[in-house]
C-alpha atoms as a PDB file:
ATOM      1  CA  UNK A   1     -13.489  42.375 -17.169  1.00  0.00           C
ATOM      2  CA  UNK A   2     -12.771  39.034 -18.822  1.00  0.00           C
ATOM      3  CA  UNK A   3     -13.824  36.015 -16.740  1.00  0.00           C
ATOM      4  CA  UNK A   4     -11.357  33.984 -14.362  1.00  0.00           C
ATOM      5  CA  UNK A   5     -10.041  30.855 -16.677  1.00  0.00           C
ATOM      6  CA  UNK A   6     -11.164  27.328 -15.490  1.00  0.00           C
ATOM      7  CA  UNK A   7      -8.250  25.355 -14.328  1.00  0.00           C
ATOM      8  CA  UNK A   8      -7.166  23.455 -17.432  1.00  0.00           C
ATOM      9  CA  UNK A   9      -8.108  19.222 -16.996  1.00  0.00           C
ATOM     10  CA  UNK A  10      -5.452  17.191 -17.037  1.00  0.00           C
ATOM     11  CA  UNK A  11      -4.950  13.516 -16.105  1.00  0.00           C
ATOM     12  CA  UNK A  12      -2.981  14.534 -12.990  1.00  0.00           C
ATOM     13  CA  UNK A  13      -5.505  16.738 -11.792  1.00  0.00           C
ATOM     14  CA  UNK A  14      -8.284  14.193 -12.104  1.00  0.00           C
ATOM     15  CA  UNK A  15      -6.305  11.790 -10.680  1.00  0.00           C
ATOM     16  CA  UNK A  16      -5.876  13.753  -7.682  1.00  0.00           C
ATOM     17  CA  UNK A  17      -8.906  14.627  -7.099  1.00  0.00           C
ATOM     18  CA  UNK A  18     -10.004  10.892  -7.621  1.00  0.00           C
ATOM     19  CA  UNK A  19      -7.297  10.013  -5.055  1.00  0.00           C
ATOM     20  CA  UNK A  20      -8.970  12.699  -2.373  1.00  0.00           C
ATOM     21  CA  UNK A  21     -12.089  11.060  -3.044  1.00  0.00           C
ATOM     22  CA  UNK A  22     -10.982   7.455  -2.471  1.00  0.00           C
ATOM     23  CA  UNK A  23      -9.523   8.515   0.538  1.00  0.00           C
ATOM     24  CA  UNK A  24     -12.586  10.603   1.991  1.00  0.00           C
ATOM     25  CA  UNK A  25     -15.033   8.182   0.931  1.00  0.00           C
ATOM     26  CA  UNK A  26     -13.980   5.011  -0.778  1.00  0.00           C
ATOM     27  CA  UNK A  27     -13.984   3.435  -3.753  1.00  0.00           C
ATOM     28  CA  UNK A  28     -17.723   3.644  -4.219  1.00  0.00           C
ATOM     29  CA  UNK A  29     -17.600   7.092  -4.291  1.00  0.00           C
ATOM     30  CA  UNK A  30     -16.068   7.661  -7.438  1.00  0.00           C
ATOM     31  CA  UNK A  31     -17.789   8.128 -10.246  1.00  0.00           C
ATOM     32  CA  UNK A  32     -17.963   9.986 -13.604  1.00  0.00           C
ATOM     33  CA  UNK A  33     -20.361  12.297 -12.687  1.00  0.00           C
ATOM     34  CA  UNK A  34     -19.186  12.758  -9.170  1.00  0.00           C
ATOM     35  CA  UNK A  35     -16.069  13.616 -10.204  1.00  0.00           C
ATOM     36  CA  UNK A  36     -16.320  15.659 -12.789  1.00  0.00           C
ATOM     37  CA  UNK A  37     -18.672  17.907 -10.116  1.00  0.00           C
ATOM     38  CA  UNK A  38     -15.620  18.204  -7.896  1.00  0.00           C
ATOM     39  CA  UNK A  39     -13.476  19.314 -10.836  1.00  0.00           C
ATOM     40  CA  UNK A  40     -16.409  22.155 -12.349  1.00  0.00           C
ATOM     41  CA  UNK A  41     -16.533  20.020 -15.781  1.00  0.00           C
ATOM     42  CA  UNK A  42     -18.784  18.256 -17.812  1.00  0.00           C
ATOM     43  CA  UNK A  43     -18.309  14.479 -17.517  1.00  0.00           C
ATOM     44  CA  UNK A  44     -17.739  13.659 -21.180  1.00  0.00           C
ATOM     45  CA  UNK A  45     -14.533  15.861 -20.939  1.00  0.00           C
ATOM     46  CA  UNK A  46     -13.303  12.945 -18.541  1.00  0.00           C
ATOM     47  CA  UNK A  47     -13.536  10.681 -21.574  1.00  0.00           C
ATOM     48  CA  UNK A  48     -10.786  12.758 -23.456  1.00  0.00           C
ATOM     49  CA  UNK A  49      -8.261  11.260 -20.547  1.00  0.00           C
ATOM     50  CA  UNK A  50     -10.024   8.150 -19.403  1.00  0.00           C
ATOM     51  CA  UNK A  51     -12.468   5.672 -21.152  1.00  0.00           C
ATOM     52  CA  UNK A  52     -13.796   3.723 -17.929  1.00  0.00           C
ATOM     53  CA  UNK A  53     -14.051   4.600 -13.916  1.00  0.00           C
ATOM     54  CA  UNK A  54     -11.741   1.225 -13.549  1.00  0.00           C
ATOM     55  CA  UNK A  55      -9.176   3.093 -15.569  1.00  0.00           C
ATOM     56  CA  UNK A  56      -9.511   5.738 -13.629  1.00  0.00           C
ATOM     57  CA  UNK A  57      -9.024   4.113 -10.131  1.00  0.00           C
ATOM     58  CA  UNK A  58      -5.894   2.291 -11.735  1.00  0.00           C
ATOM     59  CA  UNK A  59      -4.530   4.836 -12.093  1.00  0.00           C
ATOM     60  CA  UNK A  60      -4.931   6.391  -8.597  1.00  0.00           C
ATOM     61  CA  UNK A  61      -3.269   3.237  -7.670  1.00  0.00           C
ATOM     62  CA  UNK A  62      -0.365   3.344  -9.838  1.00  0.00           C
ATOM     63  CA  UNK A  63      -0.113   7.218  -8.323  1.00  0.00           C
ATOM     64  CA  UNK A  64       0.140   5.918  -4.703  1.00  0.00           C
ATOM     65  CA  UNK A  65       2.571   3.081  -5.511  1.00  0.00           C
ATOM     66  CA  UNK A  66       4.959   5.781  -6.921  1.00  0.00           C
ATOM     67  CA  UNK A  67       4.975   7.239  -3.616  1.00  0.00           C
ATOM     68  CA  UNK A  68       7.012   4.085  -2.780  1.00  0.00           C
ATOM     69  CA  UNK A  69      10.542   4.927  -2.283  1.00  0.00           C
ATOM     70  CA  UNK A  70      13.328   2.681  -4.430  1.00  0.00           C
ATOM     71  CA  UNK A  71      16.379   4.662  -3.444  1.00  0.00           C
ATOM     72  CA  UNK A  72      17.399   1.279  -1.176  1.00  0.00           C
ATOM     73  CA  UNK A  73      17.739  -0.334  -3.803  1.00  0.00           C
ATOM     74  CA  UNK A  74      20.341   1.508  -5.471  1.00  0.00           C
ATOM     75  CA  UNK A  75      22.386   3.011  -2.839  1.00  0.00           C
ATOM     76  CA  UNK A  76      24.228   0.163  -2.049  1.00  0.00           C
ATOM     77  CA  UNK A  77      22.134  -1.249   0.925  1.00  0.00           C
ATOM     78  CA  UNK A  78      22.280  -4.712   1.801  1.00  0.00           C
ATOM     79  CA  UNK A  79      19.521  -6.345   0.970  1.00  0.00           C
ATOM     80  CA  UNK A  80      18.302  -6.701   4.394  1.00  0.00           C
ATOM     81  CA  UNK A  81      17.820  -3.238   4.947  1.00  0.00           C
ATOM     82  CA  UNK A  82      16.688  -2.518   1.517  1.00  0.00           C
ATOM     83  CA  UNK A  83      13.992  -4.802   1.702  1.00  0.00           C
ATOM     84  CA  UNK A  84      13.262  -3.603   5.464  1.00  0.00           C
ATOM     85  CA  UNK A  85      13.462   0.194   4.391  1.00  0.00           C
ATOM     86  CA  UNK A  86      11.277  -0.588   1.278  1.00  0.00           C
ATOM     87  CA  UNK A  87       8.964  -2.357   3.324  1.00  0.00           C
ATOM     88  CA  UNK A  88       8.605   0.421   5.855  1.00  0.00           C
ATOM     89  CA  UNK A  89       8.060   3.114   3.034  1.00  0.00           C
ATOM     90  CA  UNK A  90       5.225   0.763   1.073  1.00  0.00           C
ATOM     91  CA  UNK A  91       3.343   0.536   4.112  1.00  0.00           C
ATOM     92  CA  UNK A  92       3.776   4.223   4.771  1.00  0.00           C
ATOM     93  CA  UNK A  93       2.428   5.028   1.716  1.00  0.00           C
ATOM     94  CA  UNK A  94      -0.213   2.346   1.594  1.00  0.00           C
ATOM     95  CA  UNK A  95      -1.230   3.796   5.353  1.00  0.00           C
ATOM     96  CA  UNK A  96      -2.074   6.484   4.041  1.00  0.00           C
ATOM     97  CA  UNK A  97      -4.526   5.359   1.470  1.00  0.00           C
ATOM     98  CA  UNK A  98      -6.125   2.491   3.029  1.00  0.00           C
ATOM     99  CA  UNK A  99      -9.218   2.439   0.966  1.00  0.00           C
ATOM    100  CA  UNK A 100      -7.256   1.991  -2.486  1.00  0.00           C
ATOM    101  CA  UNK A 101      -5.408  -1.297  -1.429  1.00  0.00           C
ATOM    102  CA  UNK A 102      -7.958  -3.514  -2.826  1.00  0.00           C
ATOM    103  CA  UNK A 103      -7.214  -2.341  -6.312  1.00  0.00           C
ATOM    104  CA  UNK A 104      -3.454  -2.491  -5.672  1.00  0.00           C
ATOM    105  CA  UNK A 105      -4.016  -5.763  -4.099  1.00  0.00           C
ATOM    106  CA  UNK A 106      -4.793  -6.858  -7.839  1.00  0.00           C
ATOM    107  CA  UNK A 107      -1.407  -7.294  -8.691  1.00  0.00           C
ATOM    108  CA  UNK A 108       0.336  -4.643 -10.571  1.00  0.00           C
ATOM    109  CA  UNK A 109      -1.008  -5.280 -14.259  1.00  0.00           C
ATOM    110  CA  UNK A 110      -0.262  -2.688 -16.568  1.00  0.00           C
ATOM    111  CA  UNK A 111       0.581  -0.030 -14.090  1.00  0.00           C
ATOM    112  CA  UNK A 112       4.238   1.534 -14.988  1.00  0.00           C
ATOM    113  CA  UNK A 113       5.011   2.892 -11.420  1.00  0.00           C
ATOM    114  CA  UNK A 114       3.972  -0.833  -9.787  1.00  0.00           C
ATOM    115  CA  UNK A 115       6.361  -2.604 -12.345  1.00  0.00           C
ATOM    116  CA  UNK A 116       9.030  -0.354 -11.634  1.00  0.00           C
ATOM    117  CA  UNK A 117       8.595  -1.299  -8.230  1.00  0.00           C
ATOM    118  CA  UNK A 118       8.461  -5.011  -8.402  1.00  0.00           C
ATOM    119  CA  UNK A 119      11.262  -4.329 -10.842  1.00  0.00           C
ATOM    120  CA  UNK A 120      13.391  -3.235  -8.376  1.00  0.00           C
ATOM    121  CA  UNK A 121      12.662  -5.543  -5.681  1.00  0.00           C
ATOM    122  CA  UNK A 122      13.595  -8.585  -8.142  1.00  0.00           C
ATOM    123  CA  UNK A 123      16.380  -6.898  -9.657  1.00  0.00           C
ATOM    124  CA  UNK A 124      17.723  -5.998  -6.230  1.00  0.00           C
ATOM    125  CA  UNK A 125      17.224  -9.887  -4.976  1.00  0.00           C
ATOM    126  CA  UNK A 126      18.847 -11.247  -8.060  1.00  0.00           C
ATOM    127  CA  UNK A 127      21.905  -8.538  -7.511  1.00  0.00           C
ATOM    128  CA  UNK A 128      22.518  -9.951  -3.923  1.00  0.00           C
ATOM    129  CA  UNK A 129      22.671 -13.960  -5.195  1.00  0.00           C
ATOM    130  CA  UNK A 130      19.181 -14.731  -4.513  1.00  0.00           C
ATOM    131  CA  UNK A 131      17.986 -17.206  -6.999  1.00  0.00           C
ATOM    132  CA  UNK A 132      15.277 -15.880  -9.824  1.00  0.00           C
ATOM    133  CA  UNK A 133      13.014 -18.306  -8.187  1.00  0.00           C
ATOM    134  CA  UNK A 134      13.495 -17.340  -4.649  1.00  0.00           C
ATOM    135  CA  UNK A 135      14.010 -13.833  -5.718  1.00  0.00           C
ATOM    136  CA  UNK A 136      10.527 -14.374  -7.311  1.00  0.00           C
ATOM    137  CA  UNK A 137       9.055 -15.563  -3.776  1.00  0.00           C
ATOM    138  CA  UNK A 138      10.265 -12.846  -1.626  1.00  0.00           C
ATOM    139  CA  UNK A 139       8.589  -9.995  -3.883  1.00  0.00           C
ATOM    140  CA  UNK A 140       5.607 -11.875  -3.674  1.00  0.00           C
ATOM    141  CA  UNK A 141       5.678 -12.817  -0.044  1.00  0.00           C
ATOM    142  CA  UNK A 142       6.344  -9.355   0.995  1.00  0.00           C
ATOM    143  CA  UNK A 143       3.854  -7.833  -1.144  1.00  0.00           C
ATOM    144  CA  UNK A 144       0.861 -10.436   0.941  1.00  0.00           C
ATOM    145  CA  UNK A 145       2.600  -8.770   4.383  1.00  0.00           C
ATOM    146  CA  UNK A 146       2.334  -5.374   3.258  1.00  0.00           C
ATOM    147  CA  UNK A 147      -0.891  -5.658   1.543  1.00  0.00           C
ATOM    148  CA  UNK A 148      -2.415  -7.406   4.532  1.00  0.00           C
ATOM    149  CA  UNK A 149      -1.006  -5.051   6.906  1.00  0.00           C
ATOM    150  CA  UNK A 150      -2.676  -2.239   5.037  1.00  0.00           C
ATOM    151  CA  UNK A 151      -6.070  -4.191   4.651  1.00  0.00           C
ATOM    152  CA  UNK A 152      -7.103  -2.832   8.164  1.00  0.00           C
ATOM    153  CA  UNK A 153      -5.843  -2.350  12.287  1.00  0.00           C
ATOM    154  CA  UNK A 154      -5.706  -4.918  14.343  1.00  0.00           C
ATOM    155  CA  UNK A 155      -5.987  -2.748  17.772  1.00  0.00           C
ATOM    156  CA  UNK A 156      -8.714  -0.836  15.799  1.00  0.00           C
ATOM    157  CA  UNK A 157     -10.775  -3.962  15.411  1.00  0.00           C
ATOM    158  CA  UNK A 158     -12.079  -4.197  19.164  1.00  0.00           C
ATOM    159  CA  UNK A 159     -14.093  -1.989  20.839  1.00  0.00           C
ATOM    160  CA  UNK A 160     -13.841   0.459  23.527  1.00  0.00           C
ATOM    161  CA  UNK A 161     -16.040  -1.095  25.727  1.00  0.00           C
ATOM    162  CA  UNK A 162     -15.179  -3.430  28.560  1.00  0.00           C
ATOM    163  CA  UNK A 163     -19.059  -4.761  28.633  1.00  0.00           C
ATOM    164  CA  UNK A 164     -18.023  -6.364  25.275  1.00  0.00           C
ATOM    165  CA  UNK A 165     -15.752  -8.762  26.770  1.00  0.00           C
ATOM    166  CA  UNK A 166     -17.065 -11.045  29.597  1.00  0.00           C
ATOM    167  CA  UNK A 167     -14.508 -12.253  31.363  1.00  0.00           C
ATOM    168  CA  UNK A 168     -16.592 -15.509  31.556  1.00  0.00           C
ATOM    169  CA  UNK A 169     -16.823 -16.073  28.076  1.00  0.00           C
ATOM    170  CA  UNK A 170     -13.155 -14.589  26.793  1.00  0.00           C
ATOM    171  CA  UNK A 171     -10.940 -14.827  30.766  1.00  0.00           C
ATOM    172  CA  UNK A 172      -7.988 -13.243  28.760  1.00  0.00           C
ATOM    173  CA  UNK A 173      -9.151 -10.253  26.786  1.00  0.00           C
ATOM    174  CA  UNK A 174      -9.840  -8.507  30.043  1.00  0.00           C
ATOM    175  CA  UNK A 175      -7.629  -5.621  28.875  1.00  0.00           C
ATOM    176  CA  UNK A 176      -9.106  -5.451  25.180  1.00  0.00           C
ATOM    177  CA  UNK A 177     -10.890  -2.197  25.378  1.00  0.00           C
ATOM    178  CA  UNK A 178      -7.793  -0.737  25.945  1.00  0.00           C
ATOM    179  CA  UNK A 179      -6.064  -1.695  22.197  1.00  0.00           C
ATOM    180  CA  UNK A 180      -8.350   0.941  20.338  1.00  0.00           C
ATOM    181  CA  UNK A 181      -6.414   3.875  21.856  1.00  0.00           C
ATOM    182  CA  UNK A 182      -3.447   2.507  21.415  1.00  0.00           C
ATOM    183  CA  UNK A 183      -3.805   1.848  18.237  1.00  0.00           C
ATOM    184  CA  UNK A 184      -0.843   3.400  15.876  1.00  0.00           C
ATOM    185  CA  UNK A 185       1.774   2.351  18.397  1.00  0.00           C
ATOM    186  CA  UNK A 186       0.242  -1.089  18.600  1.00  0.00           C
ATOM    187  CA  UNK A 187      -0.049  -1.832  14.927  1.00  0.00           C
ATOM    188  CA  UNK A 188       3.242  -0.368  14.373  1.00  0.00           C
ATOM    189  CA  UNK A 189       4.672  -2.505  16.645  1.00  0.00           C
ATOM    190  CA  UNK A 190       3.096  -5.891  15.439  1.00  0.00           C
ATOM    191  CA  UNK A 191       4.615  -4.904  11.777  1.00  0.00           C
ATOM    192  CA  UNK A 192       7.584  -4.299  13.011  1.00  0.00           C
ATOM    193  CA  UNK A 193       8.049  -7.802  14.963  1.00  0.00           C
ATOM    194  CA  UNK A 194       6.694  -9.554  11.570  1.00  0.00           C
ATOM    195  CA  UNK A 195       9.158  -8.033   9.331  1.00  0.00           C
ATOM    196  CA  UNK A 196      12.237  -8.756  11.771  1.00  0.00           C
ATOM    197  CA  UNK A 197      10.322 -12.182  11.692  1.00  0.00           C
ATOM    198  CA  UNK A 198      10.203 -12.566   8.321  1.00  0.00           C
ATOM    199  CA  UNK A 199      13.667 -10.432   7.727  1.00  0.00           C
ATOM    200  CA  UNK A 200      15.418 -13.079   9.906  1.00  0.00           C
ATOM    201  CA  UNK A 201      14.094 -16.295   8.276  1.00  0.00           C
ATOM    202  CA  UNK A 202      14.919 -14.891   4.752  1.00  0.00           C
ATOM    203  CA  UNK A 203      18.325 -14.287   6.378  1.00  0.00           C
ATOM    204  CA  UNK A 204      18.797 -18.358   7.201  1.00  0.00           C
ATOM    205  CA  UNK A 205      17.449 -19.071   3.695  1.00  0.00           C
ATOM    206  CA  UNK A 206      20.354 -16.358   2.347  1.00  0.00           C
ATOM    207  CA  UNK A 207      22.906 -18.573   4.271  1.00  0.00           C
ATOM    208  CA  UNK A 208      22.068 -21.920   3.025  1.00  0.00           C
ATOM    209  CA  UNK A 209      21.978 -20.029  -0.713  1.00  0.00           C
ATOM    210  CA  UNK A 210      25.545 -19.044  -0.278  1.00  0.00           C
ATOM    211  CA  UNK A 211      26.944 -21.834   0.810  1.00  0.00           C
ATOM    212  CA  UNK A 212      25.646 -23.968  -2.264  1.00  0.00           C
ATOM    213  CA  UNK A 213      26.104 -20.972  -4.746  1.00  0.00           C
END
């Protein structure tokens, strides 16, 4: 009986299986070696698709930042609720791979699925009368909300227990244990009320735009 085939390496299988590993254990967990045990190969082999472990992790980023939808921006949505929509899905997708944000949070670089997304944002801007400049701003301002929404929970950041918090050194965080397990609907809820924030001081910029366009 002829032996079962290996699964043939590509760069989208090691990239997925870098991505699993990112988000199970973090960036320190990857490694040549360690990956090419998960995928059954020798590590040289990797080398044939990769040259560096940098490479490889930029590339797990560029994978997650084409899980950003774009369709807002050419559906004919204002730019309000593209940039609200677009927002929503980047964090979405960002959410759910916490631990590779600090290599996105590099800036996109070289990576063709993060320029086609900060090409679209731009492009989109420009297309409703925003100014290159200002158009320039916005990408950049709501990449540093996004990113820093992503970074880590706010509600997740106190502890569970009500010893921690003397009420006679901190009188108003007397209901602070209580934020951990209400976590996803409190963090949910903060991004929400700073994109409307941020949504509706873009939106008094827009006006003053117009009227000296």
């Amino acid at each position: 009986m002829a032996r079962p085939r290996k699964p043939l390496l590509s760069t989208d299988r090691i990239v997925e299986t870098a991505r699993a590993l990112v988000d199970a254990e973090g960036l320190a967990a990857v490694s040549t070696r360690r990956l090419a045990a998960e995928l059954g190969v020798s590590g040289p082999s990797l080398y044939n698709h990769f040259r560096t472990k940098d490479e490889i992790l930029e590339a797990v980023a560029d994978s997650v930042s084409a899980q950003v939808d774009l369709s807002m921006f050419e559906d004919g949505r204002d730019w309000r609720t593209a940039l609200h929509d677009w927002a929503v899905s980047y964090r979405n997708a960002l959410r759910d791979h916490p631990n590779i944000v600090p290599v996105l949070a590099r800036g996109p670089g070289r990576r063709p699925a993060a320029l086609r997304l900060a090409d679209a944002a731009y492009g989109a801007m420009v297309e409703a009368g925003w100014p290159p400049a200002q158009a320039t701003s916005i990408g950049a301002l709501m990449r540093y909300f996004i990113m820093g929404s992503a970074l880590g929970s706010f509600a997740g950041g106190f502890v569970d227990d009500a010893s921690a918090y003397d009420p006679a050194d901190y009188p108003h965080l007397g209901q602070a244990h209580l934020l951990a397990e209400q976590q996803e609907k409190i963090d949910e809820r903060a991004f929400e009320t700073g994109l409307t924030a941020l949504l509706d001081g873009l939106a008094l910029q827009y006006e003053q735009v117009r009227q000296h366009a």
